[in-house]
N, C-alpha and C. Protein backbone atom coordinates (compact mmCIF):
# COMPACT_ATOMS: atom_id res chain seq x y z
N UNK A 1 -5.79 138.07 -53.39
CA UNK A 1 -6.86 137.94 -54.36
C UNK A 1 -7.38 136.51 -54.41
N UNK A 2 -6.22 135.41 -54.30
CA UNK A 2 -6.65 134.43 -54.61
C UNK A 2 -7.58 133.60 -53.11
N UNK A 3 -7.63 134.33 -52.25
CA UNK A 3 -8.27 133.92 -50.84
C UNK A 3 -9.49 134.40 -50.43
N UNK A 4 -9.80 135.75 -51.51
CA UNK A 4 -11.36 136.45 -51.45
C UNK A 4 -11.95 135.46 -52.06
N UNK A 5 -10.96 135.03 -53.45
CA UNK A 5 -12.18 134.19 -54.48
C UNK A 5 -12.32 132.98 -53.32
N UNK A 6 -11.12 131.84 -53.13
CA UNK A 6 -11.17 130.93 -52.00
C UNK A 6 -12.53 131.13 -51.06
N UNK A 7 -12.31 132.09 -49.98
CA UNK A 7 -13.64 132.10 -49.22
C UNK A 7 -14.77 132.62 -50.24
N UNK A 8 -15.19 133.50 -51.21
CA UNK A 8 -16.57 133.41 -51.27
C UNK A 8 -17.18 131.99 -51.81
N UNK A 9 -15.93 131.10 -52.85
CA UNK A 9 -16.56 129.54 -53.17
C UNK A 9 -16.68 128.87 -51.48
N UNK A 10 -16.00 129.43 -50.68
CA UNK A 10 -16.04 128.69 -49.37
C UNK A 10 -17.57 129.02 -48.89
N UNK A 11 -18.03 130.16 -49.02
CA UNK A 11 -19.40 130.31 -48.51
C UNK A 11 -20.44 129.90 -48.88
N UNK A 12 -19.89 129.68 -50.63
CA UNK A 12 -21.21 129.03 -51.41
C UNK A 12 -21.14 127.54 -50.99
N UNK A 13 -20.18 127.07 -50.34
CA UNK A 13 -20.29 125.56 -50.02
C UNK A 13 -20.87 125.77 -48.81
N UNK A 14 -21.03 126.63 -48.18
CA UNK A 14 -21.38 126.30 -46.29
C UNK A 14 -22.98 126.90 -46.58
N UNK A 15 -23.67 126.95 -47.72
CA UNK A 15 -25.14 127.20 -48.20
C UNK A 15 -25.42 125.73 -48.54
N UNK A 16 -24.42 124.79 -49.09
CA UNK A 16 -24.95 123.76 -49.99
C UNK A 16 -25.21 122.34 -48.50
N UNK A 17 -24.56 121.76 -47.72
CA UNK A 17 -24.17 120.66 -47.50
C UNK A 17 -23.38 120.61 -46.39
N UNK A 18 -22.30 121.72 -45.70
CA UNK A 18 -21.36 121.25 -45.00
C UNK A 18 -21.59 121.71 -43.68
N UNK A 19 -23.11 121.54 -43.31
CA UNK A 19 -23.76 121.61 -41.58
C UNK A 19 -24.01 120.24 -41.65
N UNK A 20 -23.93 119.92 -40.33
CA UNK A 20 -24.74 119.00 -40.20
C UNK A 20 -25.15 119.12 -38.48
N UNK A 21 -26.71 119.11 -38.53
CA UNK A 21 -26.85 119.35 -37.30
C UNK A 21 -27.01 118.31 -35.75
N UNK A 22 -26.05 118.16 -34.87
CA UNK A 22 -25.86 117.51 -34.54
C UNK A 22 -27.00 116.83 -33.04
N UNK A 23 -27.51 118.32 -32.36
CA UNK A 23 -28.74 118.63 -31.83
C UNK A 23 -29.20 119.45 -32.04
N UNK A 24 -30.34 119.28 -31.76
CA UNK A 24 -31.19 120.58 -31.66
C UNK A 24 -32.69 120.47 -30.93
N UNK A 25 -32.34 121.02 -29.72
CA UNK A 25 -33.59 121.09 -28.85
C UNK A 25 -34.49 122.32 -27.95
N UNK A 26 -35.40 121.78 -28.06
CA UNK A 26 -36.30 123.16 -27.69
C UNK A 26 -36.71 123.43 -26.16
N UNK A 27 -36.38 124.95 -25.66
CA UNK A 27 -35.80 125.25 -24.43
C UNK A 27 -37.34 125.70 -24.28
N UNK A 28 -38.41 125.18 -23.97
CA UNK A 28 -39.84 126.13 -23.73
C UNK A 28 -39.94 127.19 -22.57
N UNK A 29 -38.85 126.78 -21.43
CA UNK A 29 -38.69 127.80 -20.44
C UNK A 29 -38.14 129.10 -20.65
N UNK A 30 -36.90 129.33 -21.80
CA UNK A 30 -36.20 130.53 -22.30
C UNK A 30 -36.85 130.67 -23.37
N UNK A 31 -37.94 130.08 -23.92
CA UNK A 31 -38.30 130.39 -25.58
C UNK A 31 -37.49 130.24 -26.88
N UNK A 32 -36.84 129.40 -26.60
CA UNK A 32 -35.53 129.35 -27.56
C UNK A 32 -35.39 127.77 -28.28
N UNK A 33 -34.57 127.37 -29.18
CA UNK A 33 -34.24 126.39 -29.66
C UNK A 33 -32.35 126.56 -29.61
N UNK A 34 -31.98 125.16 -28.83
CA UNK A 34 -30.62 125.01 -28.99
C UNK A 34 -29.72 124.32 -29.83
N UNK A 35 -29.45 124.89 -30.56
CA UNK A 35 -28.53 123.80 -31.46
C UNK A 35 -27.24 123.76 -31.19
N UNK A 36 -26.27 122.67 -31.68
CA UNK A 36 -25.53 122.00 -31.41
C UNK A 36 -24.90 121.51 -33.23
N UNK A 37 -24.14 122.41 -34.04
CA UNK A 37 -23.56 121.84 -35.36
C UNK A 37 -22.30 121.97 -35.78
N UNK A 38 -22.13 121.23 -36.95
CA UNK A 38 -20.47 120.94 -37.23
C UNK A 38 -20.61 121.34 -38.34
N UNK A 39 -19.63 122.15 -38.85
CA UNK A 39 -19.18 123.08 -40.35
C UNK A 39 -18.07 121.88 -40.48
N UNK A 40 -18.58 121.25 -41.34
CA UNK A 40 -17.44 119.99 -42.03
C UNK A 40 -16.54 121.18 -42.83
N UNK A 41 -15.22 120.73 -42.30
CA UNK A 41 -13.84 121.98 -43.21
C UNK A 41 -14.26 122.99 -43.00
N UNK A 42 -14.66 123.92 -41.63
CA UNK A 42 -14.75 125.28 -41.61
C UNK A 42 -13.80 125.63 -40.66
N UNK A 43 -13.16 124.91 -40.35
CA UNK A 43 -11.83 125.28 -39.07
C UNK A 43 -11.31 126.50 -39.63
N UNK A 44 -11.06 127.74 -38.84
CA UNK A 44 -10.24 129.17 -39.76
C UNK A 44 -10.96 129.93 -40.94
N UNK A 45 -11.92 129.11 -41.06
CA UNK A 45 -12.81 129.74 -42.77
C UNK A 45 -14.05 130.52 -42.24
N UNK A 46 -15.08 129.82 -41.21
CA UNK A 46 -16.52 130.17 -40.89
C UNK A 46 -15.93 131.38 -40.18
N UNK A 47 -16.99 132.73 -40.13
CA UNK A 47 -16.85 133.61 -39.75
C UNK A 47 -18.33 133.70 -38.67
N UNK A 48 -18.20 134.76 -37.95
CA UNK A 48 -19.79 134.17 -36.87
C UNK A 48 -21.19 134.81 -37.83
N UNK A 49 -20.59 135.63 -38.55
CA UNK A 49 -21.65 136.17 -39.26
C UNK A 49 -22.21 135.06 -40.83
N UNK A 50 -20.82 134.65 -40.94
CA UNK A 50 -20.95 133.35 -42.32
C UNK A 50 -22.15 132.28 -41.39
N UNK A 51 -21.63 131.99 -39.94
CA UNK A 51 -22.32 130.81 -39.71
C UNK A 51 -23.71 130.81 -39.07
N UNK A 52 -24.04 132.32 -38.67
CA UNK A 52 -25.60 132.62 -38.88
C UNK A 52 -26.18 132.54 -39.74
N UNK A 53 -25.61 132.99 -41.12
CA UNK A 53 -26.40 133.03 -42.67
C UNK A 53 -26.71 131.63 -42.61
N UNK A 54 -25.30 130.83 -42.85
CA UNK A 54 -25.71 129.29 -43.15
C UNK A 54 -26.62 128.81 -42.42
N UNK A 55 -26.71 128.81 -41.24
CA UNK A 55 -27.51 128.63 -39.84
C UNK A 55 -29.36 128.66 -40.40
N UNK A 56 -29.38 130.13 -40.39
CA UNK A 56 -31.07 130.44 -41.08
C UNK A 56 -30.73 130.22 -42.41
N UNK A 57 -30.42 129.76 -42.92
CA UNK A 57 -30.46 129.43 -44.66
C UNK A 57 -30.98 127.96 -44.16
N UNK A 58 -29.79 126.89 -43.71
CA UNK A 58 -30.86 126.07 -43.26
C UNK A 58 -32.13 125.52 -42.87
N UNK A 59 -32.24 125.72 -41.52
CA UNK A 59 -32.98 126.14 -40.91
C UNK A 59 -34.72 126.71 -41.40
N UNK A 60 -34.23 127.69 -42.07
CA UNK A 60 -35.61 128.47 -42.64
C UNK A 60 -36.11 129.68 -41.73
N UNK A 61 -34.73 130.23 -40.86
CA UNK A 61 -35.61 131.16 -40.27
C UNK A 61 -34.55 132.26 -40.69
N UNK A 62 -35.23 133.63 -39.78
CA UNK A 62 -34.91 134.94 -39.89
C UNK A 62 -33.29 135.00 -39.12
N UNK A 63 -32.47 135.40 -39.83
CA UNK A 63 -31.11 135.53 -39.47
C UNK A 63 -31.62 136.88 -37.77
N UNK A 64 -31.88 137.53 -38.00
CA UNK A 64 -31.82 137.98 -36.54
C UNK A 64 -32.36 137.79 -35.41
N UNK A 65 -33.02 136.33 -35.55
CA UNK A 65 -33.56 135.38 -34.60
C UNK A 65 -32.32 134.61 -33.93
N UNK A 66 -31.40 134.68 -34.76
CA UNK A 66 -29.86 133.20 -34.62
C UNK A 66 -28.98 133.69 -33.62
N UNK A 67 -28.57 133.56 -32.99
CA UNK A 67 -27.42 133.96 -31.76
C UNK A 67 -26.40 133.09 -31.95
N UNK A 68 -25.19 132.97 -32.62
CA UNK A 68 -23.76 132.17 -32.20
C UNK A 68 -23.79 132.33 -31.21
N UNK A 69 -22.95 131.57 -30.15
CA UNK A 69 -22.89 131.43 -28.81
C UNK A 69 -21.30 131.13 -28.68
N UNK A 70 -20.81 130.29 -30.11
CA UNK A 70 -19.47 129.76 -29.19
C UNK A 70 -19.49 128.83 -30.79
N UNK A 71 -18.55 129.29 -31.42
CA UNK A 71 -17.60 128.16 -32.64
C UNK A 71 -16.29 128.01 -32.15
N UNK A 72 -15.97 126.03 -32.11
CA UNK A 72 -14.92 125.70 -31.28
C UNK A 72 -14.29 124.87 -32.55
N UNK A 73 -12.55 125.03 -32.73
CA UNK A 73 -12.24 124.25 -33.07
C UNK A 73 -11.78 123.24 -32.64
N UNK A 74 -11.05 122.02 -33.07
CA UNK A 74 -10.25 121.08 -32.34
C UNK A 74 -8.92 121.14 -32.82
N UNK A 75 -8.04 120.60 -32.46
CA UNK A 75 -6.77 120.17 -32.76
C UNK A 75 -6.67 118.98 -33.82
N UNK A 76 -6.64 119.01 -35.10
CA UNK A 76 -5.24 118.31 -35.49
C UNK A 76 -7.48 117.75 -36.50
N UNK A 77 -8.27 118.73 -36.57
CA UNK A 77 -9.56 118.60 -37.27
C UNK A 77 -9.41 119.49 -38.36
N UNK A 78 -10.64 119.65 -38.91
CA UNK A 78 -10.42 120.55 -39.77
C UNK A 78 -12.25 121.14 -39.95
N UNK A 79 -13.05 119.99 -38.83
CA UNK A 79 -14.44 120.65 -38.65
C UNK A 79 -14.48 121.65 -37.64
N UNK A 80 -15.45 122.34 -37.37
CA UNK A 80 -16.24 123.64 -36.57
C UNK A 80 -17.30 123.30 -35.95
N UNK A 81 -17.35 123.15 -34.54
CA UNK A 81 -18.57 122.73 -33.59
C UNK A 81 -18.95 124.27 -33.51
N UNK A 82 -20.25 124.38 -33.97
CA UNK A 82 -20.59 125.94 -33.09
C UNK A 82 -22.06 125.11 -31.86
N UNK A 83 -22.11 126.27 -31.39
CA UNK A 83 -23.47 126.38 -30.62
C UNK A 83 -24.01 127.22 -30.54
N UNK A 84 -25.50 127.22 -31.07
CA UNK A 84 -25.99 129.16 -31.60
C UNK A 84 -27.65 128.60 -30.68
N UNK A 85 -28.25 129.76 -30.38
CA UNK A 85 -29.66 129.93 -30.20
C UNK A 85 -30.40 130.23 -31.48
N UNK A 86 -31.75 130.21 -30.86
CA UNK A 86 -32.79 130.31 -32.50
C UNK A 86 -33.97 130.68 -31.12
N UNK A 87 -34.42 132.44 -31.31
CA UNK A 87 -35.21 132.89 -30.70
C UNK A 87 -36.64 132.69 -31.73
N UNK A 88 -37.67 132.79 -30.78
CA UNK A 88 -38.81 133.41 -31.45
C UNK A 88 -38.98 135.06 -31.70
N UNK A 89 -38.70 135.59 -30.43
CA UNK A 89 -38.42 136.75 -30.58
C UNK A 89 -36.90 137.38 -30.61
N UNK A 90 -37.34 138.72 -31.04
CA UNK A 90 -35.70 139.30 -30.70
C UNK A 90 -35.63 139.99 -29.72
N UNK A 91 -36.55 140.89 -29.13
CA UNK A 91 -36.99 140.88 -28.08
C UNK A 91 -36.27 140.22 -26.79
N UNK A 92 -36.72 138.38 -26.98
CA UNK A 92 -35.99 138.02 -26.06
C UNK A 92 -34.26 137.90 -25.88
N UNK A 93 -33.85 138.17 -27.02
CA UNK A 93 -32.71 138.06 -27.51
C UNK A 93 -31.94 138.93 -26.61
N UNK A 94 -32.61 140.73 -26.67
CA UNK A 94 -32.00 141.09 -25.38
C UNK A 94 -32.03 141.20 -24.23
N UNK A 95 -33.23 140.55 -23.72
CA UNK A 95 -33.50 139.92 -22.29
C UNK A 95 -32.50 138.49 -21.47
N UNK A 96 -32.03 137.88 -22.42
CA UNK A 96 -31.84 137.19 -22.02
C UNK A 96 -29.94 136.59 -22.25
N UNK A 97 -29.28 137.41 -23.52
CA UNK A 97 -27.79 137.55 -23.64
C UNK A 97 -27.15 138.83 -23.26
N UNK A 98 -26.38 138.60 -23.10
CA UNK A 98 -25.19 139.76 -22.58
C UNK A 98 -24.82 140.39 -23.94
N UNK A 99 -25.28 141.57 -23.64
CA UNK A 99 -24.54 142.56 -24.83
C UNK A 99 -23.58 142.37 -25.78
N UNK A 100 -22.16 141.58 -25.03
CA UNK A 100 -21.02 141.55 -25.72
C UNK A 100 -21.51 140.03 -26.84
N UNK A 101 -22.59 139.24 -26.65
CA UNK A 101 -22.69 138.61 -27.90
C UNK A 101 -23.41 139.27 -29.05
N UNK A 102 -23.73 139.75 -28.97
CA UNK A 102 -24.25 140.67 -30.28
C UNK A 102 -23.20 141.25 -30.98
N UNK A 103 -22.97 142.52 -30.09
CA UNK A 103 -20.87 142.77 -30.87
C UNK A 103 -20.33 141.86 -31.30
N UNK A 104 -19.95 141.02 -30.82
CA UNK A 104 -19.37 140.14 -32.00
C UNK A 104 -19.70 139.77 -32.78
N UNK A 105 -21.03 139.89 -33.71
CA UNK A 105 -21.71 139.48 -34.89
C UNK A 105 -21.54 140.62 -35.49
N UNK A 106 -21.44 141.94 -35.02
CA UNK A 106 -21.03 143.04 -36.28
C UNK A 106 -20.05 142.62 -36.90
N UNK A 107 -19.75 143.70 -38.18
CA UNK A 107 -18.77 144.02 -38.71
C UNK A 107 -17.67 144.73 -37.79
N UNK A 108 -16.59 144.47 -38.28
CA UNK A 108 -15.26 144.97 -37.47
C UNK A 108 -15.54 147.08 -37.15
N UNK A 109 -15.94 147.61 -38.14
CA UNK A 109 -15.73 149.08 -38.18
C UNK A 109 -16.92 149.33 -36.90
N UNK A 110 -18.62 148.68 -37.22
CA UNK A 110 -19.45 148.89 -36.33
C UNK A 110 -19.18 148.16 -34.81
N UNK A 111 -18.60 146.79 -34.77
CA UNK A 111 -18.11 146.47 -33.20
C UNK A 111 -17.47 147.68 -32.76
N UNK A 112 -16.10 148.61 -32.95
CA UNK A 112 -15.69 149.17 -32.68
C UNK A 112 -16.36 150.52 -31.84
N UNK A 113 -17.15 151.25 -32.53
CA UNK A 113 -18.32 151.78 -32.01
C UNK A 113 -19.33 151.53 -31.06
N UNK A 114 -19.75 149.93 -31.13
CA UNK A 114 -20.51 149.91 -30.16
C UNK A 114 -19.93 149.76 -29.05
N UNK A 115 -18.52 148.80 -29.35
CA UNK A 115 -17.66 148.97 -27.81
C UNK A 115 -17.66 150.70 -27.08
N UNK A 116 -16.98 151.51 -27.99
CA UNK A 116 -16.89 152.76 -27.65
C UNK A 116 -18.48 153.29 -27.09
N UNK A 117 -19.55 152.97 -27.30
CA UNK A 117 -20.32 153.54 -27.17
C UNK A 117 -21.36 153.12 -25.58
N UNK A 118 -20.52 151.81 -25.35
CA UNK A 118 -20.62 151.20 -23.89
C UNK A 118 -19.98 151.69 -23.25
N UNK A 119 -18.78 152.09 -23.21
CA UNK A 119 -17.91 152.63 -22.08
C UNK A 119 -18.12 153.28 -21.28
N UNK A 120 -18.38 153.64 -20.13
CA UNK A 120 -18.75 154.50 -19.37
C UNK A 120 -18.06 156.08 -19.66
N UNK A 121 -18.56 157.16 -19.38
CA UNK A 121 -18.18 158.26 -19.79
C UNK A 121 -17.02 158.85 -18.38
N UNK A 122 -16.04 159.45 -18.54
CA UNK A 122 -15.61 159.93 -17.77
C UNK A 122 -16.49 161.22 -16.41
N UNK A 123 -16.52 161.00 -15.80
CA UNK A 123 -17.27 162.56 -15.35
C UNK A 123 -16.40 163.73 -15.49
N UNK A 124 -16.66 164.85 -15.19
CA UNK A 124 -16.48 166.45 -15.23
C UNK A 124 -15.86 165.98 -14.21
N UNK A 125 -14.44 167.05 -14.18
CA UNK A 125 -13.29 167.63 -12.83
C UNK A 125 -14.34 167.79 -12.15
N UNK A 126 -15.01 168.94 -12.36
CA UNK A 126 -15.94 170.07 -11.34
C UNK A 126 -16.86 169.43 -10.46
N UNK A 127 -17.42 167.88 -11.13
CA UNK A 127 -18.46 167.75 -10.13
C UNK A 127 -18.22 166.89 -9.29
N UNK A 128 -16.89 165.94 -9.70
CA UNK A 128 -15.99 165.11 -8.37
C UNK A 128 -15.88 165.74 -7.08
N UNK A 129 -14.99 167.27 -7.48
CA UNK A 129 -14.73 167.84 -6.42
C UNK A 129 -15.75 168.55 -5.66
N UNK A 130 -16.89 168.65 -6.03
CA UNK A 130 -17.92 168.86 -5.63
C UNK A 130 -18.77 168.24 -4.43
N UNK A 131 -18.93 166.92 -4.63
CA UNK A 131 -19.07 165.81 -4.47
C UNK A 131 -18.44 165.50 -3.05
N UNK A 132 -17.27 165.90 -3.29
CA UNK A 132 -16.38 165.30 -2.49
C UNK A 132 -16.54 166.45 -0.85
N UNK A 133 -16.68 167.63 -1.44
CA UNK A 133 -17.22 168.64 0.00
C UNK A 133 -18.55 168.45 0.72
């Protein structure tokens, strides 16, 4: 109980103050903007979906424009380097990332599903052996 309350005051702080963006530059060939930021004290706390919100809360744009790419911690820190995209479109979003980054921005119950729902299907006995004459 006492770690729900913990992280949601943790989230209301990663709205207020504790980005700071370290680059951020604009890719005109992919249509994109790259950033480069540090979650001061988010080591173990930021979640990829916490650090999109904060991300376009910043920012000022549409959370399903934002792509995490990669939140790294360090050793013996207690900040969060991520590296996220910032599309114009979303569109390009799936032109241009691999499926499996999106899944990881769901929720745990819906990742599960969409994994399952990539998998290739087994084929039918009947039409292997078919096949095979």
């Amino acid at each position: 109980m006492a770690r729900i309350i913990f992280l949601e005051l943790w989230e209301d702080l990663i709205h207020l103050s504790a980005i700071e963006v370290l680059k951020d530059s604009e890719n005109k060939l992919l249509s994109r903007r790259e950033l480069t930021v540090v979650f001061k004290g988010g080591s173990g706390f930021i979640t990829r979906p916490a650090a999109v919100e904060a991300i376009s809360t910043r920012l000022g744009v549409p959370k399903e424009n934002v792509r995490v790419i990669s939140l790294e911690g360090k050793f013996g820190l207690r900040d969060l380097v991520g590296k996220a995209y910032i599309y114009s479109d979303t569109a390009e979003v799936k032109k241009q990332l691999p499926v499996f980054l999106s899944i990881r921005e769901l929720p745990k119950e819906e990742r599960k599903k969409a994994r399952e729902a990539l998998k290739p299907k087994p084929a039918a006995p009947g039409t292997e052996a078919a096949k095979k004459s």
